[in-house]
Protein backbone atom coordinates (compact mmCIF):
# COMPACT_ATOMS: atom_id res chain seq x y z
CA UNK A 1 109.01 99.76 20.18
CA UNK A 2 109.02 102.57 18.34
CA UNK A 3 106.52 103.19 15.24
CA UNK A 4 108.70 104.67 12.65
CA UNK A 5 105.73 105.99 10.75
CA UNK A 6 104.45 107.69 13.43
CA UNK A 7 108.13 108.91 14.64
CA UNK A 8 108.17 110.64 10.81
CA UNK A 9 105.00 112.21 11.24
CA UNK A 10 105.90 114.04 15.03
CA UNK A 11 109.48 115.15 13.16
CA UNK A 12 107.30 116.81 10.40
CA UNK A 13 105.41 118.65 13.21
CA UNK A 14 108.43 120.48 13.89
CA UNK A 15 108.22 122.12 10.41
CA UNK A 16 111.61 123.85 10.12
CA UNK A 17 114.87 122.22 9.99
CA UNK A 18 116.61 122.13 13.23
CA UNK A 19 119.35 120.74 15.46
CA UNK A 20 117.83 117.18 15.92
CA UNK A 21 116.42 116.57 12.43
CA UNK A 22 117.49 117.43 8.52
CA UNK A 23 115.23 116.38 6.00
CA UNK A 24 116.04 115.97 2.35
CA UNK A 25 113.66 115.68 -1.49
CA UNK A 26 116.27 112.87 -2.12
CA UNK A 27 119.23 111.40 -0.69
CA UNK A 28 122.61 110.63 -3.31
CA UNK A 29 125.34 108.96 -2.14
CA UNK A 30 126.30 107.22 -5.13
CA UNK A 31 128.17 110.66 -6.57
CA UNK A 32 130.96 112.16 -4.67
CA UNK A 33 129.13 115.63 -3.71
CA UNK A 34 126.34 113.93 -2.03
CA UNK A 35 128.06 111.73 -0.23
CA UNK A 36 130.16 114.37 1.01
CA UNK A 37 126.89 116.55 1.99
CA UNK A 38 125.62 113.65 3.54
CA UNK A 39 128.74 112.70 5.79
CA UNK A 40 128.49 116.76 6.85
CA UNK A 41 125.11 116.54 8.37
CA UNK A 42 125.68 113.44 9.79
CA UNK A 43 128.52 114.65 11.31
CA UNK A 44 126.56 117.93 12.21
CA UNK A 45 123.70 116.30 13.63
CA UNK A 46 126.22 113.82 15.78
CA UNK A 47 127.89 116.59 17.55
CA UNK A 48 124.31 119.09 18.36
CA UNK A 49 122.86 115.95 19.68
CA UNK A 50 125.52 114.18 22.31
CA UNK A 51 122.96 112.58 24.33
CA UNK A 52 119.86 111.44 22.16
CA UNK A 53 119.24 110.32 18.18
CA UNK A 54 119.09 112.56 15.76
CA UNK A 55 117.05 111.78 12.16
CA UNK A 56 117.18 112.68 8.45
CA UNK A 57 113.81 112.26 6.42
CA UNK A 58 114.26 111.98 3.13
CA UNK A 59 111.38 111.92 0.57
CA UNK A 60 110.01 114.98 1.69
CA UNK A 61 109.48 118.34 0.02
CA UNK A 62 111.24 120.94 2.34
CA UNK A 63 108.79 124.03 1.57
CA UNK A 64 105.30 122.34 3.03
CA UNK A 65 106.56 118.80 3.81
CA UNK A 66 104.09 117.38 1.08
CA UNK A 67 105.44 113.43 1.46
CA UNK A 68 106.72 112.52 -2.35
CA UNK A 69 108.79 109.66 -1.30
CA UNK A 70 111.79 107.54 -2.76
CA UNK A 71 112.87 104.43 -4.04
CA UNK A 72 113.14 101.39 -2.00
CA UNK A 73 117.11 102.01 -0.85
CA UNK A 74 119.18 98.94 0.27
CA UNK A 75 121.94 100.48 1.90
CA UNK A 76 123.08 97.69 4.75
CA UNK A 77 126.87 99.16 3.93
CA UNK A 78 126.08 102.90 5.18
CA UNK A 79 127.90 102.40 8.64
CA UNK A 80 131.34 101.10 6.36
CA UNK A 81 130.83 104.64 5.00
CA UNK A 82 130.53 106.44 7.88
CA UNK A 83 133.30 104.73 9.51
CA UNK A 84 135.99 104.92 6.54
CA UNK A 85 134.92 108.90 6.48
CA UNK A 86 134.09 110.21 9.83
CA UNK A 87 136.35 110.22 13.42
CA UNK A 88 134.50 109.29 16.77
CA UNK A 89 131.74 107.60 14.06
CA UNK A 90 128.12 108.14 15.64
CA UNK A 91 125.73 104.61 14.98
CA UNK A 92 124.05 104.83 11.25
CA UNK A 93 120.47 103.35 9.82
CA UNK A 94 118.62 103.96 6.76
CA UNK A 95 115.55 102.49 6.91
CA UNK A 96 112.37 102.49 4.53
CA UNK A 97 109.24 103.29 5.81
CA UNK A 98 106.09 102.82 3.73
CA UNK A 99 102.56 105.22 3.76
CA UNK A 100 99.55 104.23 2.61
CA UNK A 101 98.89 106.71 0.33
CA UNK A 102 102.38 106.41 -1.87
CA UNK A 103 102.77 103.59 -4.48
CA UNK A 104 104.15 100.33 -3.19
CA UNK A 105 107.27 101.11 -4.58
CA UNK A 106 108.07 104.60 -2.61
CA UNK A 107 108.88 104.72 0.81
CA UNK A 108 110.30 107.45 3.13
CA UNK A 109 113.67 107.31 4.07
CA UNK A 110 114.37 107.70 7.25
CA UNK A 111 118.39 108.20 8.73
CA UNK A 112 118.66 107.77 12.43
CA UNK A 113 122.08 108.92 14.52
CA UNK A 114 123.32 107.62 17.53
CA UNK A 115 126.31 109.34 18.83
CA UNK A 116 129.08 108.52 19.85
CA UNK A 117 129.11 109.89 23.49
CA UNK A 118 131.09 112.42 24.78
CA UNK A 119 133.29 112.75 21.62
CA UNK A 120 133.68 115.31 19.04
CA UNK A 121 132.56 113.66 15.72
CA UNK A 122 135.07 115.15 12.39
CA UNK A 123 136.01 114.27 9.10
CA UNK A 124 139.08 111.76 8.67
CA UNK A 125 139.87 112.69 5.32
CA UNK A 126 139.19 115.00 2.35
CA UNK A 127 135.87 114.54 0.38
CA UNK A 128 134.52 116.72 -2.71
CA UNK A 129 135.55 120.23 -0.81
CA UNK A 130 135.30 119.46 2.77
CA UNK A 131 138.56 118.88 4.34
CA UNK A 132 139.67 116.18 6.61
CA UNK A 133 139.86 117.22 10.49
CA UNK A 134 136.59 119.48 9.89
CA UNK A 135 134.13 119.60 12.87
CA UNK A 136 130.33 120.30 11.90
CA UNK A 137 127.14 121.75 14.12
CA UNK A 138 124.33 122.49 13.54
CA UNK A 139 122.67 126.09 14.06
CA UNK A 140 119.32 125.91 13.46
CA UNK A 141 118.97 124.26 9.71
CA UNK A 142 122.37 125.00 8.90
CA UNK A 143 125.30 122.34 9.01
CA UNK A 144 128.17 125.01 10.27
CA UNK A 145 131.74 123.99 10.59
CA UNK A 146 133.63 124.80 13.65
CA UNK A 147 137.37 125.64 13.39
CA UNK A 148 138.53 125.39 16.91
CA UNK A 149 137.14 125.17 20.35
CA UNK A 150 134.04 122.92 19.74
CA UNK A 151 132.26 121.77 22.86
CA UNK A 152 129.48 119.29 23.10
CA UNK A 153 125.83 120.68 24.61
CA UNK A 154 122.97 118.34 25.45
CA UNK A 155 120.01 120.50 24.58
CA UNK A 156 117.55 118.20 22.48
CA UNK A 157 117.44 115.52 24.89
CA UNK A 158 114.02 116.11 26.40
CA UNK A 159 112.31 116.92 23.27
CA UNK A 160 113.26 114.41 21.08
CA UNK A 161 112.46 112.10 23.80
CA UNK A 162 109.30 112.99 24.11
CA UNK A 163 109.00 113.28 20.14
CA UNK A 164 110.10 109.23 20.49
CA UNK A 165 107.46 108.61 23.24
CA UNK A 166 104.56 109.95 21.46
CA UNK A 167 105.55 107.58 18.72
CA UNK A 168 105.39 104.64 20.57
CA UNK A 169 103.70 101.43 18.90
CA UNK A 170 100.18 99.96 20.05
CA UNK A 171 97.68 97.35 18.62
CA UNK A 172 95.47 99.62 17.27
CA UNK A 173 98.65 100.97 14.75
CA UNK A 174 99.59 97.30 14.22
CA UNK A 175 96.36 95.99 13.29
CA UNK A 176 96.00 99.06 10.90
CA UNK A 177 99.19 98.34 9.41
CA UNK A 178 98.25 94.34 8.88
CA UNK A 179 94.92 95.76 7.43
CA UNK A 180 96.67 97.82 4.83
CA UNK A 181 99.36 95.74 4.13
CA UNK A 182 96.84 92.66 3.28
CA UNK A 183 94.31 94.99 1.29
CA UNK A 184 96.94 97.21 -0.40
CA UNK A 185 98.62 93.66 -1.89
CA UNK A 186 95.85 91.75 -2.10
CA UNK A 187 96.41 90.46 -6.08
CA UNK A 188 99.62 89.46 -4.79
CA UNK A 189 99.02 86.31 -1.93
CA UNK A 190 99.51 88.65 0.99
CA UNK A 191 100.67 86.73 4.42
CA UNK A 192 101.42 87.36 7.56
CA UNK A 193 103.13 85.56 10.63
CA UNK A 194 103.31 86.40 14.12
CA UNK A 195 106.90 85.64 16.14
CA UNK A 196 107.57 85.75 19.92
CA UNK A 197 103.75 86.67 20.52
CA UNK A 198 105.03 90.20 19.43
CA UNK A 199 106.24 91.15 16.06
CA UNK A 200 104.51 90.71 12.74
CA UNK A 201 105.92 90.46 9.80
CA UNK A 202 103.45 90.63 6.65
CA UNK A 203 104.65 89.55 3.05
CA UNK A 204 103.66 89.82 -0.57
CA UNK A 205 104.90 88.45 -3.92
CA UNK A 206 104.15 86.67 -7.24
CA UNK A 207 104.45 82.88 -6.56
CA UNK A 208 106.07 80.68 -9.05
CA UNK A 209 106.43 77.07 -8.51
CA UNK A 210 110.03 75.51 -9.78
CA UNK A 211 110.62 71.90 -9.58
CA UNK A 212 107.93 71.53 -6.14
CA UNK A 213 109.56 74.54 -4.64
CA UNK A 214 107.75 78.25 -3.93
CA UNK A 215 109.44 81.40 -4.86
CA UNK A 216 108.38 84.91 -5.23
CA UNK A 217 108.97 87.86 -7.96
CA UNK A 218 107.68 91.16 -6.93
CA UNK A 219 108.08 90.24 -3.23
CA UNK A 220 107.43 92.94 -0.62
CA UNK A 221 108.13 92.19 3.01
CA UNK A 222 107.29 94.70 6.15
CA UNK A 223 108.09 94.80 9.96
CA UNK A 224 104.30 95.68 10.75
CA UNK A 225 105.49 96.91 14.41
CA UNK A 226 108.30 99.15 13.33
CA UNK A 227 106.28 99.99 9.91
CA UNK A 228 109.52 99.57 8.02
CA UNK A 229 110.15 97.99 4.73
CA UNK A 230 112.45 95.37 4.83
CA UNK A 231 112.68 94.22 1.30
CA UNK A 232 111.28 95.07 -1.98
CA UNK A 233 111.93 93.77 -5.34
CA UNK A 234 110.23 94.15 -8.55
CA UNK A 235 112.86 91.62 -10.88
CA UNK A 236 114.88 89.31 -7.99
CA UNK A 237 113.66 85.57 -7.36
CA UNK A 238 113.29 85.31 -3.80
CA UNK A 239 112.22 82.09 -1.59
CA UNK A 240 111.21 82.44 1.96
CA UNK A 241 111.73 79.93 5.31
CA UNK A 242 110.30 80.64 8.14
CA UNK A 243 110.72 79.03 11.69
CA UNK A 244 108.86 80.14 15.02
CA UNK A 245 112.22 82.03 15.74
CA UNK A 246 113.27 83.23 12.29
CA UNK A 247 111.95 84.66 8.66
CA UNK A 248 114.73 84.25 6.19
CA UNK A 249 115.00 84.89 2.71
CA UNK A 250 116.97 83.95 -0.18
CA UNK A 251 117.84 85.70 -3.35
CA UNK A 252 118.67 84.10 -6.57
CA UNK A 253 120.31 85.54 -10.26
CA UNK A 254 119.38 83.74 -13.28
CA UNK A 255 122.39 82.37 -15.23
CA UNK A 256 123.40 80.22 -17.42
CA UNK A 257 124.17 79.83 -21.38
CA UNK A 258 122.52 80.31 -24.75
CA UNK A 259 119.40 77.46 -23.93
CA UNK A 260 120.62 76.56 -20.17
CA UNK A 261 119.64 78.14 -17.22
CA UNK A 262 119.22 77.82 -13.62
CA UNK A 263 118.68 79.84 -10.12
CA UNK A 264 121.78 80.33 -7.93
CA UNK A 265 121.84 81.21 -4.68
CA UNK A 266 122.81 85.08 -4.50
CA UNK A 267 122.15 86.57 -0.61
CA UNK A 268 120.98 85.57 2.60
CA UNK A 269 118.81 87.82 4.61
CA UNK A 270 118.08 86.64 8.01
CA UNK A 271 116.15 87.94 10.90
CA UNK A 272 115.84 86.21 14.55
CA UNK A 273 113.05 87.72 16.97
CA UNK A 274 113.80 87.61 20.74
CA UNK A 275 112.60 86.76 23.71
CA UNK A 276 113.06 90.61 25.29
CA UNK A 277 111.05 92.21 22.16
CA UNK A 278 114.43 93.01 19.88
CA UNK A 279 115.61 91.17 16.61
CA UNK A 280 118.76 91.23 14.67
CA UNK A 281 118.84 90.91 11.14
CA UNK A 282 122.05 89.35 9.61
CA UNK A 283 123.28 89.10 5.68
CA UNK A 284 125.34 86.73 3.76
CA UNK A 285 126.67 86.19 0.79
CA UNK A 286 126.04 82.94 -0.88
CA UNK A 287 127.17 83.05 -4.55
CA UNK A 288 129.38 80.82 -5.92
CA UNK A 289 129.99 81.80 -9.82
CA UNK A 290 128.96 78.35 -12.08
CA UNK A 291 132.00 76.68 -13.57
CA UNK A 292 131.35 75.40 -17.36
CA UNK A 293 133.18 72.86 -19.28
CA UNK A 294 135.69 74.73 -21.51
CA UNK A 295 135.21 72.07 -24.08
CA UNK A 296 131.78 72.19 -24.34
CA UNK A 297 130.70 75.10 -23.08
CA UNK A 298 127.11 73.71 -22.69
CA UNK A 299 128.13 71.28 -20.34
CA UNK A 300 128.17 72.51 -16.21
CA UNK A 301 130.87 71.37 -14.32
């Protein structure tokens, strides 16, 4: 299993830019022109690397690679955007990777790319001024487009292996990152659990007690093998189950009217561990909007 810290760190060896990896001060997708610039290097990075991932870091300064980090980014919709956008759609993850030294509520981003094998990866459709049917590649830093005549190379594949070996988890990185964790959110009832004799996941949060049950504000929960953030929330309600197979969590919004108010059931996050060292995390949507009496609008339904 991979240490995504660690993988961050060996990309940031290779200081420049280059066919394998982009990396960004921030990442926008919520405008129209980063989006765009985002789908081009994506696409880029797809096509320069047929055979092995390629990675986007964002939260880093380009000049000297000082780490500044980002905002905790929630983005488990990224691959409906890469599909509605791109043809021959490579495999797409953001995920948020903590460091010690940033505040709890940074991270690094980090974008990895699986391609799509063998095929050439273009835009479906127009966005901002890229046109639909454009091919990208990269040469050197630069996200080129390629007008005709495009054919796919395998040259990264042995370095970015060995980039992905060196960055291999062990137990002296996990029991580091379970050390830090615990002591870095210590005023906040840190815990940890251990599934499948393998993974650990650590957690965090404000407890608040409602009618005998336990939920958290300010909840912080981390894949300690992977060193990956997988949720952080300074406002949400969040309660947590946990079985020997599974860690699940629930969110809840607070509604209600004028002097009556109560927790509904919002999301549910949950992750299985397996026997063969993977997990899957799955989402669902659990809100059902309250219904009030129309005649007294005080009154639930």
């Amino acid at each position: 299993m991979i240490n995504k810290r660690l993988l961050i760190k060996n990309l940031l060896a290779h200081n420049d830019e280059n066919s394998f990896y982009d990396k960004k001060r921030t990442l926008n997708i919520g405008q129209k022109e980063g989006k765009a610039k985002f789908l081009k290097h994506v696409c880029a990075l797809a096509n320069s690397n047929p055979e092995n991932n390629s990675y986007i870091v964002i939260g880093v300064e380009d000049e000297d690679n000082f780490i500044t980090g980002v905002d905790f980014f929630d983005d488990s919709k990224i691959q409906n955007l890469i599909n509605a956008y791109l043809d021959n759609p490579p495999l797409v993850s953001y995920e948020n990777i903590p460091f010690p030294h940033l505040p709890v509520h940074l991270v690094v981003g980090l974008v990895s790319i699986r391609p799509n094998r063998g095929k050439v990866c273009s835009l479906r459709k127009n966005i901002w001024k890229y046109y639909g049917g454009a091919v990208y590649i990269r040469e050197g830093s630069i996200s080129m487009p390629k007008n005709f005549g495009i054919e796919l190379k395998d040259v990264n594949s042995e370095i970015v292996s060995s980039i992905e070996n060196h960055a291999q988890n062990n137990i002296e990185l996990t029991l580091d990152g379970v050390f830090d964790f615990m002591n870095k959110r210590k005023d906040f009832h840190p815990s940890y659990k251990v599934f499948k004799e393998y993974f650990v996941v650590c957690w965090a949060g404000k407890i608040k007690k409602i009618k005998g049950d336990t939920y958290y504000s300010r909840l912080d929960i981390e894949l300690i093998n992977e060193q990956v953030k997988l949720f952080y929330s300074e406002l949400d309600i969040v309660s947590i189950s946990i079985d020997r197979d599974y860690f699940k969590i629930v969110e809840y919004v607070h509604l209600g009217l004028q002097d009556k108010f109560q927790y509904y059931p919002l999301e549910e996050v949950n992750i299985s561990f397996k026997d063969n060292a993977g997990y899957d995390m799955e989402s669902k949507l659990l809100f059902k909007p309250p219904q009030f009496d129309k005649k007294n609008s005080l009154s639930y339904l």
